[in-house]
PDB file of N, CA and C in Angstrom:
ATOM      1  N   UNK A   1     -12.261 -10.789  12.276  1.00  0.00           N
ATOM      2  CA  UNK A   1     -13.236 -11.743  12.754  1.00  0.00           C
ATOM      3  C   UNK A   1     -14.327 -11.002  13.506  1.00  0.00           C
ATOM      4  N   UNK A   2     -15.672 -11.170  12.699  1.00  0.00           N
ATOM      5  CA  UNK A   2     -16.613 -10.100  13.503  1.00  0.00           C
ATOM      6  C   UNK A   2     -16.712 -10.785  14.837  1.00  0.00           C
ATOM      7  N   UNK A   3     -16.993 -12.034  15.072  1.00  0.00           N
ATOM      8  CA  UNK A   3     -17.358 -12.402  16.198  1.00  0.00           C
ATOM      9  C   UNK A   3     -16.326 -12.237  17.713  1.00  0.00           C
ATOM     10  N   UNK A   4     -15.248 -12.163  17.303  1.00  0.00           N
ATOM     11  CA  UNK A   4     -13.838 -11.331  18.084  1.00  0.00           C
ATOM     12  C   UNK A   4     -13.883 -10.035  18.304  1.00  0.00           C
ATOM     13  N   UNK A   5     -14.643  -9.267  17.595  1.00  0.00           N
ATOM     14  CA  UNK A   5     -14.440  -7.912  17.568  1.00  0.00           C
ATOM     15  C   UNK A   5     -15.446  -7.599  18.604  1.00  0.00           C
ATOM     16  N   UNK A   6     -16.641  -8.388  18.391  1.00  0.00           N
ATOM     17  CA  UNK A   6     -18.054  -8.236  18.927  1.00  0.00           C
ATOM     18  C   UNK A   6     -17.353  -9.033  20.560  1.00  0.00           C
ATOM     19  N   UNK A   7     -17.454 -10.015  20.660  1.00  0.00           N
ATOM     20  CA  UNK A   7     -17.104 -10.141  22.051  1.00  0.00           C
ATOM     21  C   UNK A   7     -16.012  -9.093  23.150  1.00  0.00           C
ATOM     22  N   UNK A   8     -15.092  -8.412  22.262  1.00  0.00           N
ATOM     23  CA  UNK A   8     -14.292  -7.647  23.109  1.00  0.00           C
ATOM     24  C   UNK A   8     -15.272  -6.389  22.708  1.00  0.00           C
ATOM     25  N   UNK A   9     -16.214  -5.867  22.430  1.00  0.00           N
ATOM     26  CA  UNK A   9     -16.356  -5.059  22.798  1.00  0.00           C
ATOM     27  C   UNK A   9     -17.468  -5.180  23.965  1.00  0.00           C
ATOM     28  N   UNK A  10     -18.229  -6.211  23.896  1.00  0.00           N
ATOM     29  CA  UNK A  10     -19.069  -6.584  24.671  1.00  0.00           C
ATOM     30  C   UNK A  10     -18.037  -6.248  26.001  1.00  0.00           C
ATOM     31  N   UNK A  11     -17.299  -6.615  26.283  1.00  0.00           N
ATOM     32  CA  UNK A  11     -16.716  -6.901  27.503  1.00  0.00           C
ATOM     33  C   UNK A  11     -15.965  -5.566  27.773  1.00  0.00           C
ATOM     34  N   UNK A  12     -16.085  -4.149  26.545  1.00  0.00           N
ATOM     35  CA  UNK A  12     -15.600  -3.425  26.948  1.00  0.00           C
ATOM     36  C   UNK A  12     -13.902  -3.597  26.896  1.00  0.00           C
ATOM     37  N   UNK A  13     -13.610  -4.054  25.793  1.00  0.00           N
ATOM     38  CA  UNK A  13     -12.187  -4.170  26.100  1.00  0.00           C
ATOM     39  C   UNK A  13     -11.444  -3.394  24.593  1.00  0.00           C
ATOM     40  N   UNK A  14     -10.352  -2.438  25.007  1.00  0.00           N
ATOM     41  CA  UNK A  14     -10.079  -2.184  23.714  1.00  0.00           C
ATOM     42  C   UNK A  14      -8.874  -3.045  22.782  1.00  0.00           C
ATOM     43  N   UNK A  15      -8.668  -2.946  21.955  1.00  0.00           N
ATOM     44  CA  UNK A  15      -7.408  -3.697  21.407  1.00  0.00           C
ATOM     45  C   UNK A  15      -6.248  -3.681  22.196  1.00  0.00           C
ATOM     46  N   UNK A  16      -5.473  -2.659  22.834  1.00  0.00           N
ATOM     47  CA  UNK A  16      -4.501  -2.790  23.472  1.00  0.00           C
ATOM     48  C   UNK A  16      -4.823  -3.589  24.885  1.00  0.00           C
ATOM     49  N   UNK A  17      -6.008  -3.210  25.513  1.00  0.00           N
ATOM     50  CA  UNK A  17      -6.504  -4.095  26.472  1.00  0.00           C
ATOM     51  C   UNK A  17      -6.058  -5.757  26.179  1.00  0.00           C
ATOM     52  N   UNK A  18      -6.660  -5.967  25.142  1.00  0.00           N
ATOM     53  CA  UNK A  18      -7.038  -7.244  24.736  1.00  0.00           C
ATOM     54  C   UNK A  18      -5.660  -8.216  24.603  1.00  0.00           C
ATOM     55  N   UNK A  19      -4.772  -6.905  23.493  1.00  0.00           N
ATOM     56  CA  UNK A  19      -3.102  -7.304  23.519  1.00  0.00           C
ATOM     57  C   UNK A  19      -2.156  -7.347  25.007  1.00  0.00           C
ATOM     58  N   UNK A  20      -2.779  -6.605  25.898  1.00  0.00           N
ATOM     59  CA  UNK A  20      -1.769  -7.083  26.890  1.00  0.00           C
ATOM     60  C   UNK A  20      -2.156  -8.306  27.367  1.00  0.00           C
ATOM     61  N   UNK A  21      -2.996  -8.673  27.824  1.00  0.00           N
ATOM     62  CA  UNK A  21      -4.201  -9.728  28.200  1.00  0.00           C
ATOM     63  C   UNK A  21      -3.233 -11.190  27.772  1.00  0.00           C
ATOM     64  N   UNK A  22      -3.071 -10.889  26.613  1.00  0.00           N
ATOM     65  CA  UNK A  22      -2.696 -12.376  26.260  1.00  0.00           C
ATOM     66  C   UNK A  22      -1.412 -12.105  25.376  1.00  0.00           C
ATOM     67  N   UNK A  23      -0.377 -10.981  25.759  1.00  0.00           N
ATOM     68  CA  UNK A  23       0.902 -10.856  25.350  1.00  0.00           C
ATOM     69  C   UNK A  23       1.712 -11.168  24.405  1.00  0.00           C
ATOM     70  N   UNK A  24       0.725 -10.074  23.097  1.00  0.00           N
ATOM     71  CA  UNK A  24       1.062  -9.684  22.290  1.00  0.00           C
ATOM     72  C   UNK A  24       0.850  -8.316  21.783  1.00  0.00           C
ATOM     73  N   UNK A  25       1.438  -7.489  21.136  1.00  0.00           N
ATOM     74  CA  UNK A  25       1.603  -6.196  20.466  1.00  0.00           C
ATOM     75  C   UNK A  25      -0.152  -5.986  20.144  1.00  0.00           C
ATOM     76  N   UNK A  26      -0.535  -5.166  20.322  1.00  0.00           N
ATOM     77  CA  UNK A  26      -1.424  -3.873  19.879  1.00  0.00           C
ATOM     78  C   UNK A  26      -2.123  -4.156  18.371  1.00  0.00           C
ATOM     79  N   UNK A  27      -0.776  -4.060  17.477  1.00  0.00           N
ATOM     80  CA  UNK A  27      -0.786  -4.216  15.949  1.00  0.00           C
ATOM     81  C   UNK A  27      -0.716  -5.502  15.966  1.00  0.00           C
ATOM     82  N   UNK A  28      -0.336  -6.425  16.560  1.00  0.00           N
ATOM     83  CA  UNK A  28      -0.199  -7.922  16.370  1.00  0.00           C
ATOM     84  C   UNK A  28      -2.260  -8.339  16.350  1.00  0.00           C
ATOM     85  N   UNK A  29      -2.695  -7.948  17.723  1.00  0.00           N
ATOM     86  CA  UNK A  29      -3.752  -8.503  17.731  1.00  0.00           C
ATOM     87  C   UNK A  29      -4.976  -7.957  17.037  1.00  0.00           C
ATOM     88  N   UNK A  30      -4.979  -6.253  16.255  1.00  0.00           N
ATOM     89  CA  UNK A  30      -5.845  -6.014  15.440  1.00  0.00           C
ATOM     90  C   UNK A  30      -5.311  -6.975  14.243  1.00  0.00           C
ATOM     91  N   UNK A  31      -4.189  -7.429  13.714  1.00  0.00           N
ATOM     92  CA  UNK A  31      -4.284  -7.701  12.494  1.00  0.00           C
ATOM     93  C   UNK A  31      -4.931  -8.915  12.604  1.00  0.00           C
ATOM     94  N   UNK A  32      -4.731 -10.141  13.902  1.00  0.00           N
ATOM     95  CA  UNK A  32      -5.762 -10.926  14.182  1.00  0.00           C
ATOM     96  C   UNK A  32      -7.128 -10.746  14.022  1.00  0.00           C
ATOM     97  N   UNK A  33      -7.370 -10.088  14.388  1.00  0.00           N
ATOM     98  CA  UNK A  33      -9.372  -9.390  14.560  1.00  0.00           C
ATOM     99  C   UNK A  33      -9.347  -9.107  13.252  1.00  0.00           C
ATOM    100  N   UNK A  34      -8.800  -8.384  12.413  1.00  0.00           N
ATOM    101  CA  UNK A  34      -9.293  -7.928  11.212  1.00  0.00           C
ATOM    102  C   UNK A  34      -8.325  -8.963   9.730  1.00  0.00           C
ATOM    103  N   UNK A  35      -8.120 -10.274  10.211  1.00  0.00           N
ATOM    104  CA  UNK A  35      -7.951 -10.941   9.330  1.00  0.00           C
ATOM    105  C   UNK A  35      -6.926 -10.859   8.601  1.00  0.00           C
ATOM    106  N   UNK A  36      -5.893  -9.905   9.000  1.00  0.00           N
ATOM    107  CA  UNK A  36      -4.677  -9.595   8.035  1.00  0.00           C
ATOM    108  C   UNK A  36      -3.097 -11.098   8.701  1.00  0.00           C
ATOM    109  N   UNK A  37      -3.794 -11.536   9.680  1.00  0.00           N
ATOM    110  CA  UNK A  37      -2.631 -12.120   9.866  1.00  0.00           C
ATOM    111  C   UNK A  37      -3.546 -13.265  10.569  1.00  0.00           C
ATOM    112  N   UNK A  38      -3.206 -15.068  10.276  1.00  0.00           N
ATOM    113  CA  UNK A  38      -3.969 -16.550  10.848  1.00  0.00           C
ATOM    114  C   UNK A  38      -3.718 -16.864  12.096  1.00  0.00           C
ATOM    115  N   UNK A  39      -4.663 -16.898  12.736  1.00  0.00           N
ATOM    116  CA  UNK A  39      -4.521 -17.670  13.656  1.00  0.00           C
ATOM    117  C   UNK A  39      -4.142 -18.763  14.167  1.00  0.00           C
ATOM    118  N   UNK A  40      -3.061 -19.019  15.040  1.00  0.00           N
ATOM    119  CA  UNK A  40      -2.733 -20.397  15.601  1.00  0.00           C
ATOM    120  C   UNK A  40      -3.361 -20.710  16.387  1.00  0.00           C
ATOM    121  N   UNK A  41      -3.371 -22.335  16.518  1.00  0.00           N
ATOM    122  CA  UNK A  41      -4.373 -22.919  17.621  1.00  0.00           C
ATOM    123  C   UNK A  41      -4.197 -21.851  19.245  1.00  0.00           C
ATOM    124  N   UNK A  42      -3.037 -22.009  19.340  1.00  0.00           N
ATOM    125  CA  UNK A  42      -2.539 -21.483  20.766  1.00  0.00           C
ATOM    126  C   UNK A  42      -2.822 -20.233  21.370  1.00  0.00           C
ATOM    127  N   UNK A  43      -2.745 -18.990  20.065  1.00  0.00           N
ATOM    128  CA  UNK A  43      -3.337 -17.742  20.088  1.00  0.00           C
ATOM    129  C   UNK A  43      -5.240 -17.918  20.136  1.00  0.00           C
ATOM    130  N   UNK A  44      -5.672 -19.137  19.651  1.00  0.00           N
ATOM    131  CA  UNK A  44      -7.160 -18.791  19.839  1.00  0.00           C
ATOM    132  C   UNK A  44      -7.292 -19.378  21.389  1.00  0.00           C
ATOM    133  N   UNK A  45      -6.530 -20.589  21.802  1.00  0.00           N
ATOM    134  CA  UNK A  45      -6.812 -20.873  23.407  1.00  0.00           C
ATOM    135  C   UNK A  45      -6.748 -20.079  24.368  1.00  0.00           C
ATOM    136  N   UNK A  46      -5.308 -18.748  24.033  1.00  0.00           N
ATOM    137  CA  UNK A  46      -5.330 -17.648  25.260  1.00  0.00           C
ATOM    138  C   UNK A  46      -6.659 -16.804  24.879  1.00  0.00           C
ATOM    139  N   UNK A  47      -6.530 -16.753  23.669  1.00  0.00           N
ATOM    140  CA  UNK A  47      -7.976 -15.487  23.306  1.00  0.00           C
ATOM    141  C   UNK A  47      -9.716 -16.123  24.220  1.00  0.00           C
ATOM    142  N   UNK A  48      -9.709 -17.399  23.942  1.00  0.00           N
ATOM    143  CA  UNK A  48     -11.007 -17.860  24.323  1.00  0.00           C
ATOM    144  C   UNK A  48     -10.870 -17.711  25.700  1.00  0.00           C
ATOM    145  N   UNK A  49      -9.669 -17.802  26.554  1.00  0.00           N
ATOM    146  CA  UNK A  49      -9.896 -18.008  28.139  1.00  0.00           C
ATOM    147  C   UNK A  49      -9.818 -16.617  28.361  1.00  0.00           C
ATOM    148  N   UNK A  50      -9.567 -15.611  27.898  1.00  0.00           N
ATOM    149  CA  UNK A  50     -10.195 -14.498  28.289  1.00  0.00           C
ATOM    150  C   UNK A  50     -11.624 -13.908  28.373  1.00  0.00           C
ATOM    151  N   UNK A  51     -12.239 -14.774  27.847  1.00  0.00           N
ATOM    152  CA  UNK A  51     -14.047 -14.788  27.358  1.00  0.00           C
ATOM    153  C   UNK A  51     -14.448 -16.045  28.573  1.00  0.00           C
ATOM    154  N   UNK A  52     -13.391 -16.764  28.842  1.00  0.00           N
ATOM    155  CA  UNK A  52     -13.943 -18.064  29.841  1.00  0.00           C
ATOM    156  C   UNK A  52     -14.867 -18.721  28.381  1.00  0.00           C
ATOM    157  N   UNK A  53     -14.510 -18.988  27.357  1.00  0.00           N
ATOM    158  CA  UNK A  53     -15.024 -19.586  26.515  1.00  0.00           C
ATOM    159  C   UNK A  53     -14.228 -20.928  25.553  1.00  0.00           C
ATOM    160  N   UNK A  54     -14.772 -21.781  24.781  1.00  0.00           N
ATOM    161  CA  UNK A  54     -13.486 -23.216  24.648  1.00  0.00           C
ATOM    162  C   UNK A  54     -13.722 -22.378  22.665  1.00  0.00           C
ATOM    163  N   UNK A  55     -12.506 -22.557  22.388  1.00  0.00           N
ATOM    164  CA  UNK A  55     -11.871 -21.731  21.046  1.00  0.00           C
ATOM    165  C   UNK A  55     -12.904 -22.616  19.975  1.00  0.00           C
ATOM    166  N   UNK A  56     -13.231 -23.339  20.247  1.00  0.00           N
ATOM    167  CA  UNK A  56     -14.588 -24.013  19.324  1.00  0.00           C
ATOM    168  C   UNK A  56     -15.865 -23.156  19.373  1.00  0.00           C
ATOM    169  N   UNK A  57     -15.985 -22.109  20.293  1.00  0.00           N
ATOM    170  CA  UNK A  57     -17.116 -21.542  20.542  1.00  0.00           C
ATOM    171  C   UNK A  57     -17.188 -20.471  19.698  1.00  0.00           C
ATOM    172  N   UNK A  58     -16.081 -19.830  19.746  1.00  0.00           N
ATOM    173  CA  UNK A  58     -15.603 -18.777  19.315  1.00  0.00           C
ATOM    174  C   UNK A  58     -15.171 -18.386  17.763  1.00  0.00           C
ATOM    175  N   UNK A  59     -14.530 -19.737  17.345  1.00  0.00           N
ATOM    176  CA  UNK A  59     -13.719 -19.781  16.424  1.00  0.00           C
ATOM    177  C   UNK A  59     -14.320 -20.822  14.946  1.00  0.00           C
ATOM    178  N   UNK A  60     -14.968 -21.479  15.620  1.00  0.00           N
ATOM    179  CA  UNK A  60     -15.170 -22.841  14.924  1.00  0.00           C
ATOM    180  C   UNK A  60     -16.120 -22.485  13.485  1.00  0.00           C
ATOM    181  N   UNK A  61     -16.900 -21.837  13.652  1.00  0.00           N
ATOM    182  CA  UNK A  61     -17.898 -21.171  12.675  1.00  0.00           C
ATOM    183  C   UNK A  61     -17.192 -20.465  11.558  1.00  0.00           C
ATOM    184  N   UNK A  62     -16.238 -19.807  11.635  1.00  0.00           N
ATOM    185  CA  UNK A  62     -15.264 -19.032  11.091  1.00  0.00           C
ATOM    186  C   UNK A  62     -14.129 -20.200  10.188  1.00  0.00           C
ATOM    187  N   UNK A  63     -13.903 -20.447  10.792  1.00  0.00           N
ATOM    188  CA  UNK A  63     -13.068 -21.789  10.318  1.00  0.00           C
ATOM    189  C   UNK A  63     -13.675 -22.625   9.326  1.00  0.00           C
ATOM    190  N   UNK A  64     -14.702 -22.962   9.787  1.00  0.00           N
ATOM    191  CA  UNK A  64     -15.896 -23.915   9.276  1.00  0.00           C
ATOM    192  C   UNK A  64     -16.018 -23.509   7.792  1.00  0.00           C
ATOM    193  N   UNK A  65     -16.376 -22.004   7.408  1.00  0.00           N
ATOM    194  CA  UNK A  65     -16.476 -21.146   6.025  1.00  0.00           C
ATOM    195  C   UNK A  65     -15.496 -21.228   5.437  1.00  0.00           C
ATOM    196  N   UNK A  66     -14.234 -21.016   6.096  1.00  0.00           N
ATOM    197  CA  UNK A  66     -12.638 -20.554   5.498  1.00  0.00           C
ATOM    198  C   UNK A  66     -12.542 -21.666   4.404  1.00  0.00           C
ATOM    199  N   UNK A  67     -12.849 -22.800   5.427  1.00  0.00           N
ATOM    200  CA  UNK A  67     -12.381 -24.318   4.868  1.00  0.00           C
ATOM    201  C   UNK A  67     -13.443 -25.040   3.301  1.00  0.00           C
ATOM    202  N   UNK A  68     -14.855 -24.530   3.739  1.00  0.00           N
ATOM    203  CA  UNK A  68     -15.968 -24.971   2.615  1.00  0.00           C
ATOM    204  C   UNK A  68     -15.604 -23.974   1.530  1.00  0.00           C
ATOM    205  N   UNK A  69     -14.819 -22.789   1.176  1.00  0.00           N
ATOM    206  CA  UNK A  69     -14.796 -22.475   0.424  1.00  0.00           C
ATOM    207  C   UNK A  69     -14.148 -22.595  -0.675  1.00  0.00           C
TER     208      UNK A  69
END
């Protein structure tokens, strides 16, 4: 998800950063970012409150494509 990738780096955060953050594995949360494994609602709510952002902000655009296609 570019827009995941792009916000943690904005913030300076690396993947393992990001994986402890919201307590999961390293490899768990790149395969998130790079699309190898779906997101659950619950994994995008901890991800967005680390941005202080609502998972519609973040996520919704992405979703939006998945689904029209």
């Amino acid at each position: 998800m570019k827009i995941l990738r792009e916000l943690r780096l904005m913030n300076n955060y690396t993947n393992q950063n990001m994986a402890d953050i919201i307590g999961i594995s390293k490899a768990y949360y790149w395969q998130l970012e790079n699309k190898k494994r779906n997101l659950s609602y619950i994994m995008a709510v901890r991800i967005s409150n680390v941005f202080q952002k609502k998972p519609d902000e973040i996520f919704y655009e992405e979703f939006k494509n998945k689904v029209s296609k």
